[in-house]
N, C-alpha and C. Protein backbone atom coordinates (compact mmCIF):
# COMPACT_ATOMS: atom_id res chain seq x y z
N UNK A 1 0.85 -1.19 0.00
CA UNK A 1 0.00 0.00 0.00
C UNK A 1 0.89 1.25 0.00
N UNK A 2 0.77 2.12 -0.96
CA UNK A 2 1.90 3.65 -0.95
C UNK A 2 1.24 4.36 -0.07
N UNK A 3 1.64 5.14 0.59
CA UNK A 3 1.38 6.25 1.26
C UNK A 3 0.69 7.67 0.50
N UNK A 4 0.74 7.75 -0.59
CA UNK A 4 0.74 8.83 -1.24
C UNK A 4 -0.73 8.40 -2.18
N UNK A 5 -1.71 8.10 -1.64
CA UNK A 5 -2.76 7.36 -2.08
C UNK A 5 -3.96 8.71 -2.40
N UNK A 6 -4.59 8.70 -3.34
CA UNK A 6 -5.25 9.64 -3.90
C UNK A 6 -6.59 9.99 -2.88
N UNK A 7 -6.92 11.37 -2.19
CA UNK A 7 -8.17 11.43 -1.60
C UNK A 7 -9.36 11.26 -1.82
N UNK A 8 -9.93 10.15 -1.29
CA UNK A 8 -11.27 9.51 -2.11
C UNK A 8 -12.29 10.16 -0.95
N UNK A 9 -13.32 11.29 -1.70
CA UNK A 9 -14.06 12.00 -1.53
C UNK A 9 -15.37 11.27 -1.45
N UNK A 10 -15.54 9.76 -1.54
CA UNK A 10 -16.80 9.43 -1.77
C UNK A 10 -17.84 9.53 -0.19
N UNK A 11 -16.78 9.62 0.71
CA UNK A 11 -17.50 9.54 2.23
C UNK A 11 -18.16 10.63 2.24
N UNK A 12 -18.01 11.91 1.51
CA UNK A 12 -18.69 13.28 1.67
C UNK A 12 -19.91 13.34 0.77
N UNK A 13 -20.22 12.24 0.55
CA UNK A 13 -21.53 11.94 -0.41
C UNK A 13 -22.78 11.68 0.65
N UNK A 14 -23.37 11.83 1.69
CA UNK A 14 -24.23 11.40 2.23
C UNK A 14 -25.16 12.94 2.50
N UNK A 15 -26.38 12.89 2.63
CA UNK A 15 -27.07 13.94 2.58
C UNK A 15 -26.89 14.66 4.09
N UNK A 16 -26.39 14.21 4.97
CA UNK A 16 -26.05 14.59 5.90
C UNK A 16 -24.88 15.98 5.97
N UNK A 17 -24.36 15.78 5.36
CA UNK A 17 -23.21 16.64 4.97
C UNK A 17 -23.52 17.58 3.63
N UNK A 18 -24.59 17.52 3.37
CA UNK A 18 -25.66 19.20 3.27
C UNK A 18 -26.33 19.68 4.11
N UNK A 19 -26.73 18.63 4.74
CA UNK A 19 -27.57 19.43 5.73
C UNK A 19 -26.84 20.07 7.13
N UNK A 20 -25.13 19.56 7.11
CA UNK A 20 -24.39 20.45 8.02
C UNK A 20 -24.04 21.97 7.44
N UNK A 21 -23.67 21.82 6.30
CA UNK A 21 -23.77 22.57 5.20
C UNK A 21 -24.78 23.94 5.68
N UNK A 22 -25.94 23.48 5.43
CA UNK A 22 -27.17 24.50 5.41
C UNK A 22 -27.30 25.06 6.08
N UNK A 23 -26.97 24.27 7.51
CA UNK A 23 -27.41 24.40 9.02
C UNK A 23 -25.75 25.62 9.33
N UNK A 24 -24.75 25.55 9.04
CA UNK A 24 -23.83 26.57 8.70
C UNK A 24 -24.12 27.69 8.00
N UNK A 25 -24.66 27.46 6.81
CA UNK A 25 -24.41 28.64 6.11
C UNK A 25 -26.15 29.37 6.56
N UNK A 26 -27.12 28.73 6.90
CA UNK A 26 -28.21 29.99 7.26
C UNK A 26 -27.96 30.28 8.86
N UNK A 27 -27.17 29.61 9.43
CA UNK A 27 -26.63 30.18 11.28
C UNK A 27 -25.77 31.86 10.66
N UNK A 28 -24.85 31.38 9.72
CA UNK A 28 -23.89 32.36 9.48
C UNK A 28 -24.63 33.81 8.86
N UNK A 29 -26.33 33.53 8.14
CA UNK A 29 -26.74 34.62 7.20
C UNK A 29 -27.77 34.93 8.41
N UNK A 30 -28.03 34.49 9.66
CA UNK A 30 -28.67 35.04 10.28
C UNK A 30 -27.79 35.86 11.21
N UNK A 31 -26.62 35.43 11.86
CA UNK A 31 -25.50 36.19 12.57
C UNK A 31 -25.65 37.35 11.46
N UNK A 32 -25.25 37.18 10.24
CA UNK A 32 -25.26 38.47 9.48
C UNK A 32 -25.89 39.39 9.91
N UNK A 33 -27.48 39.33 9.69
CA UNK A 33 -28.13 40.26 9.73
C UNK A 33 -28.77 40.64 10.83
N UNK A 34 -27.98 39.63 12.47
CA UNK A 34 -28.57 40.87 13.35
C UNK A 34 -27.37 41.48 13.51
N UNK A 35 -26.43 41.38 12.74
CA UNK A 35 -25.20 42.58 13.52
C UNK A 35 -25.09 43.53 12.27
N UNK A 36 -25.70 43.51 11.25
CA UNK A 36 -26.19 44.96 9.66
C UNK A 36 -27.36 45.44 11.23
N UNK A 37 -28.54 44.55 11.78
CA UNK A 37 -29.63 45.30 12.29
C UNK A 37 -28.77 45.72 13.89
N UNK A 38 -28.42 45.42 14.56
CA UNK A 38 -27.59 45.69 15.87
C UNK A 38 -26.48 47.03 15.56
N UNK A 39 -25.57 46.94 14.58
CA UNK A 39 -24.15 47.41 14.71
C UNK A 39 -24.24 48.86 13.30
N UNK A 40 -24.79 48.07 12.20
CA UNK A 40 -24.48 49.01 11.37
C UNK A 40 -25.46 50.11 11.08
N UNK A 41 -27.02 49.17 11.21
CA UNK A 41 -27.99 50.15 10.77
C UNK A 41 -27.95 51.68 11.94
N UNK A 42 -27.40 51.17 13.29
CA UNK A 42 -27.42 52.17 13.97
C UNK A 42 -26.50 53.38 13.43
N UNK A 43 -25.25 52.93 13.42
CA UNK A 43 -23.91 53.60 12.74
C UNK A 43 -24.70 54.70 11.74
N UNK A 44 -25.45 54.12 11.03
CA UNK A 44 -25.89 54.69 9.58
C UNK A 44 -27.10 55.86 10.01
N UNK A 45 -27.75 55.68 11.10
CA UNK A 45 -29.19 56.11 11.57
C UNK A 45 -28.51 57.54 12.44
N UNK A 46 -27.39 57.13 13.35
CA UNK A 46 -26.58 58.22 13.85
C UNK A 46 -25.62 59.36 12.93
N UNK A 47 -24.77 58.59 12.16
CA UNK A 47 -24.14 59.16 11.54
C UNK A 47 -24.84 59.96 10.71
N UNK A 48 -26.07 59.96 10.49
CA UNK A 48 -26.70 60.54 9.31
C UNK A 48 -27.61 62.26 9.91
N UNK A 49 -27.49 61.69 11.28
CA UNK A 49 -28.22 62.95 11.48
C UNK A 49 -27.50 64.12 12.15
N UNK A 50 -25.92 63.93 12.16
CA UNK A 50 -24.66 64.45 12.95
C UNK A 50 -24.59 65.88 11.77
């Protein structure tokens, strides 16, 4: 057996590993948008009336 054996990607085939996927990327687009509604919209609401 060589050591230098090609990475076989087939284990990342199970639907499970979209749905970690999903469960990442809409955690990450909701963090988004309470810190645009928390951090920036304020920035923008203050700064605007200075």
């Amino acid at each position: 057996m060589s050591q230098f054996e090609p990475f076989d990607a087939s284990g990342f085939d199970h639907p499970s590993w979209l749905t970690a996927l999903g469960t990442g990327l809409g955690y990450g687009a909701i963090l988004l948008v309470v810190f645009v509604v928390l951090f920036v919209l304020p920035y923008v609401v203050f700064a605007a009336t200075i």
